[in-house]
N, C-alpha and C. Protein backbone atom coordinates (compact mmCIF):
# COMPACT_ATOMS: atom_id res chain seq x y z
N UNK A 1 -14.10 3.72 -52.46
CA UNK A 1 -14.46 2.62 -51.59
C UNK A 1 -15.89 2.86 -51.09
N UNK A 2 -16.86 2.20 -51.69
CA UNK A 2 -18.25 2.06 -51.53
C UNK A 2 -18.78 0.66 -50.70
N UNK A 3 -19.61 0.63 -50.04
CA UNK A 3 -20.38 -0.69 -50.02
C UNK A 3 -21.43 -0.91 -50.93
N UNK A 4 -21.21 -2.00 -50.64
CA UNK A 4 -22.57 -2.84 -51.36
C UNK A 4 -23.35 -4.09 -51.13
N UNK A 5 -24.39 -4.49 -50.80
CA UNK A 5 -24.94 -5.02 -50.04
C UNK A 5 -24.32 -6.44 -50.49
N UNK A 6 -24.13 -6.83 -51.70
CA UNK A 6 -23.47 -7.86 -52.11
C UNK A 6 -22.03 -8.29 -51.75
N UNK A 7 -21.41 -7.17 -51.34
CA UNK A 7 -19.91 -7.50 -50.79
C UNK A 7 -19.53 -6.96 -49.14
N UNK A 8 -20.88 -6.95 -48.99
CA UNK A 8 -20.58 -6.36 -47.26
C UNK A 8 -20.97 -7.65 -46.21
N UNK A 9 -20.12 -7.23 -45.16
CA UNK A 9 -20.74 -8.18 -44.12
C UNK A 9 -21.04 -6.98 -42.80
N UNK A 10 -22.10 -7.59 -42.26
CA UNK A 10 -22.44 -5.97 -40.76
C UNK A 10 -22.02 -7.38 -39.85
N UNK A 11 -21.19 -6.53 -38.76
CA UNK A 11 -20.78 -7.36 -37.78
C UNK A 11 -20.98 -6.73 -36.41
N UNK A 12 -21.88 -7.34 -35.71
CA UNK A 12 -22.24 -6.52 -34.25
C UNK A 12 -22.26 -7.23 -33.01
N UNK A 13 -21.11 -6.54 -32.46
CA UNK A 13 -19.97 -6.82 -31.64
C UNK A 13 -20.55 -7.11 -30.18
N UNK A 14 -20.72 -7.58 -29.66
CA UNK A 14 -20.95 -7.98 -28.24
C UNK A 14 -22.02 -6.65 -27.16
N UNK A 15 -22.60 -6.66 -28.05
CA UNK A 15 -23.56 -5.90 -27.71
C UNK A 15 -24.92 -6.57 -26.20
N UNK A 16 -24.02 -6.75 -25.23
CA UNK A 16 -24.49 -7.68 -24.35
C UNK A 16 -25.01 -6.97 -23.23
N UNK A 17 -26.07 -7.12 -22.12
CA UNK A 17 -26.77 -6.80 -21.38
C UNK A 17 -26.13 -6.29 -20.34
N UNK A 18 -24.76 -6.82 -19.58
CA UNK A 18 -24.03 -6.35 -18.71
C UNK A 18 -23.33 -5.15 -19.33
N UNK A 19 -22.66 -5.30 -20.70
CA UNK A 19 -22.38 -4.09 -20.99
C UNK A 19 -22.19 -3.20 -20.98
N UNK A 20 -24.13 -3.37 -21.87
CA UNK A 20 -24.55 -2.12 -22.18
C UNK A 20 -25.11 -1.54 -20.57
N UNK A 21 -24.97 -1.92 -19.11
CA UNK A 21 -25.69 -1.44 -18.55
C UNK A 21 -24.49 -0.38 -17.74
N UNK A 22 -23.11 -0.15 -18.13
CA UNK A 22 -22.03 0.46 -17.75
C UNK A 22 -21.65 1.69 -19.06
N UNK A 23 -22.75 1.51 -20.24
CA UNK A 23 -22.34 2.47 -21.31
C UNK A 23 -23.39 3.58 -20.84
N UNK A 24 -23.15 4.38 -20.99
CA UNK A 24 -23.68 6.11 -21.35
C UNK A 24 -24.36 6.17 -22.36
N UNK A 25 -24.13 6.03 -23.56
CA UNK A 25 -24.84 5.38 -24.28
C UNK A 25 -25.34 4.27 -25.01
N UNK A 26 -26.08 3.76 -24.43
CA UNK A 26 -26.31 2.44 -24.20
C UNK A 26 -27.88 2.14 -25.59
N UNK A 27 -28.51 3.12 -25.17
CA UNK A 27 -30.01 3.04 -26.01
C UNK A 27 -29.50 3.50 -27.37
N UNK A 28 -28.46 4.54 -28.07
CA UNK A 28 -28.35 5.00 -28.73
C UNK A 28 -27.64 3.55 -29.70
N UNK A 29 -26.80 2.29 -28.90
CA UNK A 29 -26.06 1.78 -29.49
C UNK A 29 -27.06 0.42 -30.59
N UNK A 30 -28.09 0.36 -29.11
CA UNK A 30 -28.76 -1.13 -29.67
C UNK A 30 -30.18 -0.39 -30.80
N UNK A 31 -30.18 0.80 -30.68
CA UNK A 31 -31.12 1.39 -31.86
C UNK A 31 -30.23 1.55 -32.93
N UNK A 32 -29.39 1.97 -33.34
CA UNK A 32 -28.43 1.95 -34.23
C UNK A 32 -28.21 0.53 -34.75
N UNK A 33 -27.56 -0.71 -34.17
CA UNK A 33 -27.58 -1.41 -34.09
C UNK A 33 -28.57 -2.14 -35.01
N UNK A 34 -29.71 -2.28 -34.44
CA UNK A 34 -30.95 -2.46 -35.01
C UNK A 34 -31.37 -1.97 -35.99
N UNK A 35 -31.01 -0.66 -36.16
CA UNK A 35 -31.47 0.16 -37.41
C UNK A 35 -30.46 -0.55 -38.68
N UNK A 36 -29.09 -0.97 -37.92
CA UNK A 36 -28.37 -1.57 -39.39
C UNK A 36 -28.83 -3.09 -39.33
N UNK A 37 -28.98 -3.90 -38.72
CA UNK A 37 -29.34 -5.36 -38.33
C UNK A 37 -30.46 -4.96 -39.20
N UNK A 38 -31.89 -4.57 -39.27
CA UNK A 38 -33.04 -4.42 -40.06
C UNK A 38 -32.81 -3.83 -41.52
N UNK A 39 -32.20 -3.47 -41.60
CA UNK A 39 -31.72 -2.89 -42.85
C UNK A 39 -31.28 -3.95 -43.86
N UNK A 40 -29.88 -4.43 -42.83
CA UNK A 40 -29.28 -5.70 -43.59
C UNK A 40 -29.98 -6.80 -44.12
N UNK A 41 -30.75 -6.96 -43.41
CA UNK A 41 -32.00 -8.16 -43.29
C UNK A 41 -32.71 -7.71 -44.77
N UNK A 42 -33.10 -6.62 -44.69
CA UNK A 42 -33.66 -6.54 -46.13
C UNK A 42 -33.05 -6.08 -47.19
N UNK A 43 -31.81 -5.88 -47.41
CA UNK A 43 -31.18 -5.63 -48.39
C UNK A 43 -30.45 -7.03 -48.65
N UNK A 44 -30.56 -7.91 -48.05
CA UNK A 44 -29.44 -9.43 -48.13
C UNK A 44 -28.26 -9.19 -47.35
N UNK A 45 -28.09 -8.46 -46.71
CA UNK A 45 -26.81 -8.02 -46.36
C UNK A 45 -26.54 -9.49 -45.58
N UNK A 46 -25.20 -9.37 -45.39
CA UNK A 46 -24.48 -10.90 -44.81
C UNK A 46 -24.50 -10.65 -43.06
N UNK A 47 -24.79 -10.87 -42.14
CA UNK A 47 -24.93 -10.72 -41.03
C UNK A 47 -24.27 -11.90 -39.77
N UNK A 48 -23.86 -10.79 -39.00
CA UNK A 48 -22.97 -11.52 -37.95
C UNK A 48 -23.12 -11.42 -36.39
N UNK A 49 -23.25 -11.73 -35.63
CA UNK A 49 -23.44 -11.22 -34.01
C UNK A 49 -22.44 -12.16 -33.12
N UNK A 50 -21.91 -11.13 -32.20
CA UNK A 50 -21.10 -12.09 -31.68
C UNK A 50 -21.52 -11.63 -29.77
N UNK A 51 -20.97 -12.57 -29.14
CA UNK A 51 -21.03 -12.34 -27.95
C UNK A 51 -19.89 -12.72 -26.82
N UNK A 52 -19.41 -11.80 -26.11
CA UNK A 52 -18.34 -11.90 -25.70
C UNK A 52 -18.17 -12.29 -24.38
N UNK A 53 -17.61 -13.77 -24.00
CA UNK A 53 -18.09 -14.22 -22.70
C UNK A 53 -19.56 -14.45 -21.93
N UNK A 54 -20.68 -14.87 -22.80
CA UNK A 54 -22.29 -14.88 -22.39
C UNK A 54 -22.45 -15.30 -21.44
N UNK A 55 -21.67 -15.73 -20.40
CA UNK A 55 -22.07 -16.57 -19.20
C UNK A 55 -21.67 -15.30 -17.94
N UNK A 56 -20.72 -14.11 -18.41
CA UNK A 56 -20.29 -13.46 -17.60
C UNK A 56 -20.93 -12.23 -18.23
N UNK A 57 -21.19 -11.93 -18.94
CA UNK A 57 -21.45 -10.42 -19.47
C UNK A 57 -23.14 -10.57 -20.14
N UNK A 58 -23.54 -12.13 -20.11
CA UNK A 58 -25.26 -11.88 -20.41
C UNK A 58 -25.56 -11.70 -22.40
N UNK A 59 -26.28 -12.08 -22.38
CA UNK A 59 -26.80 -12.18 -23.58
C UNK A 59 -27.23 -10.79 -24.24
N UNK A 60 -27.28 -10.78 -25.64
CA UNK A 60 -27.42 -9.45 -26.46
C UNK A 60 -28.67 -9.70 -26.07
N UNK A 61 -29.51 -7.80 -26.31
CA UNK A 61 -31.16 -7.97 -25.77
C UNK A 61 -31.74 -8.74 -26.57
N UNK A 62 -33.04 -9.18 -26.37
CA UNK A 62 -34.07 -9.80 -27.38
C UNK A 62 -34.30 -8.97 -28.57
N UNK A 63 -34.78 -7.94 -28.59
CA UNK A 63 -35.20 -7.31 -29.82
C UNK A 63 -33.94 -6.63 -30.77
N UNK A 64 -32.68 -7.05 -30.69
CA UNK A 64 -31.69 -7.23 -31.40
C UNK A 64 -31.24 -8.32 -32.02
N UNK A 65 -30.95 -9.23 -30.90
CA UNK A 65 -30.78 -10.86 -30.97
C UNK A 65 -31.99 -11.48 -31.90
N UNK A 66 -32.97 -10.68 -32.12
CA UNK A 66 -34.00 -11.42 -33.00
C UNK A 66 -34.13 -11.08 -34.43
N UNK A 67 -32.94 -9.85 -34.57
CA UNK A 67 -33.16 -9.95 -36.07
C UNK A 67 -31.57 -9.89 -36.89
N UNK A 68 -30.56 -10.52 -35.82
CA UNK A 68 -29.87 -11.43 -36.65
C UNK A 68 -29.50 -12.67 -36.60
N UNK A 69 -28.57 -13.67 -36.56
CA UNK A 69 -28.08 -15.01 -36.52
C UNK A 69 -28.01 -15.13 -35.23
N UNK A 70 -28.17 -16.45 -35.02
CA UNK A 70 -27.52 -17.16 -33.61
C UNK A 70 -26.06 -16.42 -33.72
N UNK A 71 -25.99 -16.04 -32.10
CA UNK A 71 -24.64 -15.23 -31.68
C UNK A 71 -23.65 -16.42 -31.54
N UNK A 72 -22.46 -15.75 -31.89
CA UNK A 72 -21.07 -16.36 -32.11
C UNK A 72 -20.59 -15.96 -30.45
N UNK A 73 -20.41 -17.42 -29.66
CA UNK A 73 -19.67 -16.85 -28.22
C UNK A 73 -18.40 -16.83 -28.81
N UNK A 74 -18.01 -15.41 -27.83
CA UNK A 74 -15.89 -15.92 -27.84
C UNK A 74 -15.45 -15.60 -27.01
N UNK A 75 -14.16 -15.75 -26.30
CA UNK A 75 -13.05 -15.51 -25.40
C UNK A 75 -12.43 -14.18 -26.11
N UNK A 76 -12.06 -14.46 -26.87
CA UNK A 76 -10.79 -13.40 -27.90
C UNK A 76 -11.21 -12.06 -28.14
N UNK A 77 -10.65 -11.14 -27.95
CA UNK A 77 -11.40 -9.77 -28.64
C UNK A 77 -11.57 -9.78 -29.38
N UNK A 78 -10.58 -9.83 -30.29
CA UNK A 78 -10.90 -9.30 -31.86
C UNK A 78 -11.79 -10.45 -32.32
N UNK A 79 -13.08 -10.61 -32.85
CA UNK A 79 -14.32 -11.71 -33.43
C UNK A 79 -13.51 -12.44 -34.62
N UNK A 80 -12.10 -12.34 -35.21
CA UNK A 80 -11.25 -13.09 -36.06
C UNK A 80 -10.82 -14.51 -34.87
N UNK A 81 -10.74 -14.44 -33.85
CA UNK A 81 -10.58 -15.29 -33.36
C UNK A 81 -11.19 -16.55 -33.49
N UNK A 82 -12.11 -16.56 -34.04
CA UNK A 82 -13.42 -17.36 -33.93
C UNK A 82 -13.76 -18.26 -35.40
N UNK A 83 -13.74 -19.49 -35.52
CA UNK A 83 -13.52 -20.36 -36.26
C UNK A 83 -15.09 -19.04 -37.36
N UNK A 84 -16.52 -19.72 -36.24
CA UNK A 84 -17.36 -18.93 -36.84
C UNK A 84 -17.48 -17.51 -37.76
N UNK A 85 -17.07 -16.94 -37.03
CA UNK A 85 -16.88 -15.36 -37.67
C UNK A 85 -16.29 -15.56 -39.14
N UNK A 86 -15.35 -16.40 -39.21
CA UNK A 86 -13.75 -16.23 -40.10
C UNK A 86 -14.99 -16.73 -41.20
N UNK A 87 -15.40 -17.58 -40.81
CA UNK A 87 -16.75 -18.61 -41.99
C UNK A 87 -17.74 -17.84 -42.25
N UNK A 88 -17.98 -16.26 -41.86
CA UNK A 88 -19.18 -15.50 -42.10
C UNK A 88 -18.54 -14.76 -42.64
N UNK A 89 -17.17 -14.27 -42.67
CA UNK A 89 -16.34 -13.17 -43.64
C UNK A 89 -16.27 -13.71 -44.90
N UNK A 90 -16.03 -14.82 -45.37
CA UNK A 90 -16.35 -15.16 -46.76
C UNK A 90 -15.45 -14.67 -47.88
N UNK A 91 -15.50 -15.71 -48.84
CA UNK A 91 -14.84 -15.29 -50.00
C UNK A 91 -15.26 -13.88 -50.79
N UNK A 92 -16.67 -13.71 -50.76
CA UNK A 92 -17.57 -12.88 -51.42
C UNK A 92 -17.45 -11.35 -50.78
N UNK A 93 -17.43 -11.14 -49.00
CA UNK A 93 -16.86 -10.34 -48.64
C UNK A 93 -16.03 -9.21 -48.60
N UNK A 94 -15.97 -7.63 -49.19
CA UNK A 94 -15.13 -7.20 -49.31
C UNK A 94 -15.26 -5.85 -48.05
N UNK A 95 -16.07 -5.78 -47.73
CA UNK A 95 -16.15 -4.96 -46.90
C UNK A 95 -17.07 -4.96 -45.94
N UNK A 96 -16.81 -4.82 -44.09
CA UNK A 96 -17.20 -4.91 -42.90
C UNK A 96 -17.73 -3.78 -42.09
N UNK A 97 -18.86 -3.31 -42.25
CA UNK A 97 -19.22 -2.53 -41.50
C UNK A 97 -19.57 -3.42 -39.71
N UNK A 98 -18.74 -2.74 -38.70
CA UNK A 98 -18.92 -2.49 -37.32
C UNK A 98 -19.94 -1.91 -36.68
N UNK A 99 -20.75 -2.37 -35.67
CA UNK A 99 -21.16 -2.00 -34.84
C UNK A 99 -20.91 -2.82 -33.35
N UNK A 100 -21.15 -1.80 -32.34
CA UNK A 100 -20.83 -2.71 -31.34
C UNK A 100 -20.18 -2.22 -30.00
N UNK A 101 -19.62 -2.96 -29.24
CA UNK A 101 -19.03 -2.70 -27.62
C UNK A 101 -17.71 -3.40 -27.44
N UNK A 102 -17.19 -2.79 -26.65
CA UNK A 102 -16.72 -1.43 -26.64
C UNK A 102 -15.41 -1.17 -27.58
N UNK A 103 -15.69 -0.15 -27.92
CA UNK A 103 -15.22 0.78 -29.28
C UNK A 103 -13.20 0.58 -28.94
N UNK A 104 -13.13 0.49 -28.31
CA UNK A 104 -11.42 0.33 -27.95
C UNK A 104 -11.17 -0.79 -27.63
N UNK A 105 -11.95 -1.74 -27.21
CA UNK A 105 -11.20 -3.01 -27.83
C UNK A 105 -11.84 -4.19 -28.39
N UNK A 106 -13.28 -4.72 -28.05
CA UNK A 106 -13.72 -5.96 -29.45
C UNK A 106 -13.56 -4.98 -31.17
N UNK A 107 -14.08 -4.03 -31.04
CA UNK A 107 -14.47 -3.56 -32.06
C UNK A 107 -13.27 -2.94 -32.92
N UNK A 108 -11.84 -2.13 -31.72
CA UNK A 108 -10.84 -1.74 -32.85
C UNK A 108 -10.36 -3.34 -32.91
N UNK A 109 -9.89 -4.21 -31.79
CA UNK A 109 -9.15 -5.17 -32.63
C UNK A 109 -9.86 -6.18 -33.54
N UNK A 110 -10.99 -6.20 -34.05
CA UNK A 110 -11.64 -6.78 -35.24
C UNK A 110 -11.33 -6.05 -35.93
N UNK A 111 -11.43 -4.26 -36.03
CA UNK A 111 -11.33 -3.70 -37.21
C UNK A 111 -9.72 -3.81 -37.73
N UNK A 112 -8.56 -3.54 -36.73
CA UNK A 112 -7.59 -3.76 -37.05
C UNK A 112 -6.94 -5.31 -37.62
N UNK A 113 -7.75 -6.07 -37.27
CA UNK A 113 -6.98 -7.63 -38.06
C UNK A 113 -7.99 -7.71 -38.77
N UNK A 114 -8.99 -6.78 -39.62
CA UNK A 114 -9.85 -6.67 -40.81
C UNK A 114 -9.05 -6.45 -41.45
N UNK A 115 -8.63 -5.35 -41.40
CA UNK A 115 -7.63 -3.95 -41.53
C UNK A 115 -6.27 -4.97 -42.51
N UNK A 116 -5.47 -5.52 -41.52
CA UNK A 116 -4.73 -6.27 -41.84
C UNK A 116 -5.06 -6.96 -42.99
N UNK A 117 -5.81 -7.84 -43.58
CA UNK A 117 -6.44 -8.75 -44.10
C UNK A 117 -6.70 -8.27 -45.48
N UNK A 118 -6.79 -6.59 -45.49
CA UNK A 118 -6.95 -6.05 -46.75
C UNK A 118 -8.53 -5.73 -47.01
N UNK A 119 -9.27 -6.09 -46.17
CA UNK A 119 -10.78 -5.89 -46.08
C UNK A 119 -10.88 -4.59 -45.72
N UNK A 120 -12.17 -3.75 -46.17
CA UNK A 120 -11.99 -2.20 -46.24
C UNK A 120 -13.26 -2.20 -44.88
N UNK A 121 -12.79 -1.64 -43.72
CA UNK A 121 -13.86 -1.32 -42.74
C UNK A 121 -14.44 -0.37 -42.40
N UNK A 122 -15.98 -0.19 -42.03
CA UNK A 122 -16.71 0.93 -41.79
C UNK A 122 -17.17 0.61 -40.53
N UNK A 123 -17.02 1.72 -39.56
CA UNK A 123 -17.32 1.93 -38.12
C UNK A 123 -18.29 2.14 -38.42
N UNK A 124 -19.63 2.38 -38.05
CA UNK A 124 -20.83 2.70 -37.79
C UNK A 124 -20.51 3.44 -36.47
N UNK A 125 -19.96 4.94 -36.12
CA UNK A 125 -19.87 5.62 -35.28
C UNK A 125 -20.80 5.91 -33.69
N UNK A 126 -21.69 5.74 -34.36
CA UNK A 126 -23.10 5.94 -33.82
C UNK A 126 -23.80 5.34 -33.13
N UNK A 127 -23.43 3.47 -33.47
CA UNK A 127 -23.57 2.15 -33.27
C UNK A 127 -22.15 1.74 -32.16
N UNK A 128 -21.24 2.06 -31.91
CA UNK A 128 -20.24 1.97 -31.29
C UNK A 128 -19.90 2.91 -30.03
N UNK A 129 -19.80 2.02 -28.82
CA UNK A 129 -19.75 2.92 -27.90
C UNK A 129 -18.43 1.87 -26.50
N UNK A 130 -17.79 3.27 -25.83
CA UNK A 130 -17.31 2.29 -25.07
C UNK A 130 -17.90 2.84 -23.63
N UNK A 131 -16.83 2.66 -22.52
CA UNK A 131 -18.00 3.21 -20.79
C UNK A 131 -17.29 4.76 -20.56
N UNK A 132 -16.10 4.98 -21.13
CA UNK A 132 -15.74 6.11 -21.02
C UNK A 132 -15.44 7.16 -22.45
N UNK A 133 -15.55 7.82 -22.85
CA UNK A 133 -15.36 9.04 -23.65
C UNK A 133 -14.04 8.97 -24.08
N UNK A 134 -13.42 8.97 -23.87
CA UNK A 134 -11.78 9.22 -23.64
C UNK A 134 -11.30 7.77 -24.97
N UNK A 135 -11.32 6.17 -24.37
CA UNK A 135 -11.60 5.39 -24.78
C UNK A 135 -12.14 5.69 -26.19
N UNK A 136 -13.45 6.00 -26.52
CA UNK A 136 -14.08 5.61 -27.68
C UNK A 136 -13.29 6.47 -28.23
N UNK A 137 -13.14 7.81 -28.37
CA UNK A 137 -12.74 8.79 -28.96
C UNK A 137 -11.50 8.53 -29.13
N UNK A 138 -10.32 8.06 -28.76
CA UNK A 138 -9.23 7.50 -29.09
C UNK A 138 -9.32 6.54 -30.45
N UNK A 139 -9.92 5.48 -29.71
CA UNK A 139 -9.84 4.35 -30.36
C UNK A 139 -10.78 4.73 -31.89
N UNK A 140 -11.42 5.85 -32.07
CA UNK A 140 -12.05 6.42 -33.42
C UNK A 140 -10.46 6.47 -33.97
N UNK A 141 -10.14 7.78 -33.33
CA UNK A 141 -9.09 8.23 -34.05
C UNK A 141 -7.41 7.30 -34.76
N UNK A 142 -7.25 6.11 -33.91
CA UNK A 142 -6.63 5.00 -34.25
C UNK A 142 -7.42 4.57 -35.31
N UNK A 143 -8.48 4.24 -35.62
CA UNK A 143 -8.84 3.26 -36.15
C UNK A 143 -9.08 4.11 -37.69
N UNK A 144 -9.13 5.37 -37.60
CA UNK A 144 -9.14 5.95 -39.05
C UNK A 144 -7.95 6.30 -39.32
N UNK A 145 -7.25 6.39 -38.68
CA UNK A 145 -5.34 6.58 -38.87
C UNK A 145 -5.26 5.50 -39.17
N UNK A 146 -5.50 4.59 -39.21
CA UNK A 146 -5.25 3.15 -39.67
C UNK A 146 -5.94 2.27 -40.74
N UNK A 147 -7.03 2.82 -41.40
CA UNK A 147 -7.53 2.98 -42.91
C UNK A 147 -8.91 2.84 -42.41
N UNK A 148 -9.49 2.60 -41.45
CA UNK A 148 -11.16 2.31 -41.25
C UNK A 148 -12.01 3.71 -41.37
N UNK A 149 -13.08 3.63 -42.38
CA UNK A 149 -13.99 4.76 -42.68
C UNK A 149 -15.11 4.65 -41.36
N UNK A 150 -15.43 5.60 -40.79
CA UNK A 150 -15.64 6.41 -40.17
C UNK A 150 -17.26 7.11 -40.97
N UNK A 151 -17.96 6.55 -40.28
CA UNK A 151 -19.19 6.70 -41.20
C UNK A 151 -20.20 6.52 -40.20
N UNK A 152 -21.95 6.67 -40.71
CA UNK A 152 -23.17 6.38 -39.33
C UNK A 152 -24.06 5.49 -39.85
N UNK A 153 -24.71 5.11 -39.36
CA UNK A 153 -25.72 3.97 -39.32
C UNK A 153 -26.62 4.32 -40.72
N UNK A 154 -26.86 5.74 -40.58
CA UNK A 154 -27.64 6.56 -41.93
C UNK A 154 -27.43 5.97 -43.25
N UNK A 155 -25.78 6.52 -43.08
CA UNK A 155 -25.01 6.96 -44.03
C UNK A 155 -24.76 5.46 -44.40
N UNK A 156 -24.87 4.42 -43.74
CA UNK A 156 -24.71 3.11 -44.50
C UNK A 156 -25.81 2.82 -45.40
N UNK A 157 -27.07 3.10 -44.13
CA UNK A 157 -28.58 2.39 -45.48
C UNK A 157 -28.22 2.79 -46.69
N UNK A 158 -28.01 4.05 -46.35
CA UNK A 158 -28.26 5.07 -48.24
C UNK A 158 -27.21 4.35 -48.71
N UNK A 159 -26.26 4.25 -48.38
CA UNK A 159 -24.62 3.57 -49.70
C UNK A 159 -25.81 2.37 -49.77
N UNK A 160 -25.77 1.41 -48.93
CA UNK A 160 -26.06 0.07 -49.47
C UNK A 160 -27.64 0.13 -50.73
N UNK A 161 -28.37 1.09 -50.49
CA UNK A 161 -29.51 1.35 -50.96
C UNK A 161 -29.41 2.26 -52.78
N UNK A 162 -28.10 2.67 -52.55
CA UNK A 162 -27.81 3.62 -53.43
C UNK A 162 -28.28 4.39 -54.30
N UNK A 163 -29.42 4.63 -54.40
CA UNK A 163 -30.41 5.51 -55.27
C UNK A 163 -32.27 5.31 -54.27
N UNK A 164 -32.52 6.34 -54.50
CA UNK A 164 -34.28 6.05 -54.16
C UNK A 164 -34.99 5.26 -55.40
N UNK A 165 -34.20 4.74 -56.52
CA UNK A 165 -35.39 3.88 -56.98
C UNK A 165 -34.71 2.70 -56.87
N UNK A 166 -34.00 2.39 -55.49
CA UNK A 166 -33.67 0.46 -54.97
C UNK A 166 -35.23 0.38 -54.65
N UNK A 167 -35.29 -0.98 -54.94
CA UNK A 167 -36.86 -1.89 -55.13
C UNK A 167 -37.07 -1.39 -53.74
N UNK A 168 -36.32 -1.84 -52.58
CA UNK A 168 -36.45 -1.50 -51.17
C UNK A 168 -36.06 -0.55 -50.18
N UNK A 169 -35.86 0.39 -51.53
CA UNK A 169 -35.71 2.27 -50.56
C UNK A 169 -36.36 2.76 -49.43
N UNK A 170 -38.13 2.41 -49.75
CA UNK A 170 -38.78 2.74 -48.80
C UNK A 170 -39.07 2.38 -47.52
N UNK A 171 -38.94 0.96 -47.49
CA UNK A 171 -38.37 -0.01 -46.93
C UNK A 171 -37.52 0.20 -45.66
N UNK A 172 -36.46 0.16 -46.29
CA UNK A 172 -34.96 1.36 -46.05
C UNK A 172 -35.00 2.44 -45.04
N UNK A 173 -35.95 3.71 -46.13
CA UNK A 173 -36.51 4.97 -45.40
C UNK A 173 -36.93 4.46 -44.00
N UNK A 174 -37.82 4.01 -43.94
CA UNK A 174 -38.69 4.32 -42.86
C UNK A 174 -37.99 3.75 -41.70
N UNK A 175 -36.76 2.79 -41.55
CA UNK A 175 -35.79 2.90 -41.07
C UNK A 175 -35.25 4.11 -40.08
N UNK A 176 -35.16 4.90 -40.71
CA UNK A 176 -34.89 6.08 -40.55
C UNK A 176 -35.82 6.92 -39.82
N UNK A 177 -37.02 7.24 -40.78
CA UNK A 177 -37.78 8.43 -40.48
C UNK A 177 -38.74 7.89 -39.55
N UNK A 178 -38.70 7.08 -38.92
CA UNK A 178 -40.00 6.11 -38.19
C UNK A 178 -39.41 6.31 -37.12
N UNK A 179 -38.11 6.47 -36.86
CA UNK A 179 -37.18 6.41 -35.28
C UNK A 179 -36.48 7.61 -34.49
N UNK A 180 -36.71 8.03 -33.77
CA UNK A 180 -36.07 8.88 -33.14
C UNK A 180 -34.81 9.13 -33.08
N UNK A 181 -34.27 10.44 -33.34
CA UNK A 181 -32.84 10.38 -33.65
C UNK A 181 -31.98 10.47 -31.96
């Protein structure tokens, strides 16, 4: 079970201003974030943003919000709720890499009614955060007991990129080596 930029969708989860201002790691999520959002962008990747309650929890930042789609509002945790989302998962779709807030519940119950659905999901670990420790670290361990790969923001470019001679490796790279870990 590989990705590929042709059968993936990146979906990033309510990554919203009130939030992130109760996460611990908060900078680590929307750089990650960004690092897969920019990535996707140039590999074709299929791209998704959602936002969870925007009138109460505030809008994703600008320099995230600007390099994917108009955000999907919702009520529902899991982003299946959402006429939108369901229309960005696609026939073509076979696999969902996650990023996003908070890790125990928009993000496992999307991954779990992914899960369901037969779609193969990748956490972006790194990219996922909830306000307490306890929380995220649970909800990891559910969510790979329950078939979701467990993987980092890195470790996606390179799958989706899959060799250093993709036209847009370097591209890619500097992704990486340009940003502070």
């Amino acid at each position: 079970m590989q990705l590929t930029p042709a059968s993936s969708l990146l979906a990033v989860i309510d990554v919203q201003e009130r939030l992130l201002a109760a996460m611990p790691d908060a900078e680590r999520v929307v750089a990650r974030s960004l690092r897969l959002a920019e990535a996707a962008a140039i590999l074709g990747v299929s791209r998704v943003l959602t936002e969870q309650y925007p009138q109460g929890l505030g809008p994703t930042p600008a320099t995230l919000a600007s390099r994917l789609p108009s955000a999907i509002p919702k009520m529902t945790f899991s982003c299946c709720g959402s006429a939108a989302f369901e229309a960005a998962v696609g026939p073509d779709v076979t696999s969902v890499v996650l990023a996003g807030l908070e890790t125990h519940v928009c993000v496992a119950q999307t991954a779990l009614d992914l899960l369901g659905r037969g779609l193969a999901v990748f956490v972006a670990v790194d990219a996922v955060a909830s306000r307490h420790s306890l929380d995220h670290d649970v909800a990891l361990r559910r969510l790979e007991g329950a078939g979701a790969v467990l993987t980092t923001s890195e470790a996606v470019l390179f799958e989706w990129c899959r060799s250093a001679e993709h036209p847009n490796f370097r591209e890619v790279r500097t992704l990486v080596l340009d940003r502070p870990r």
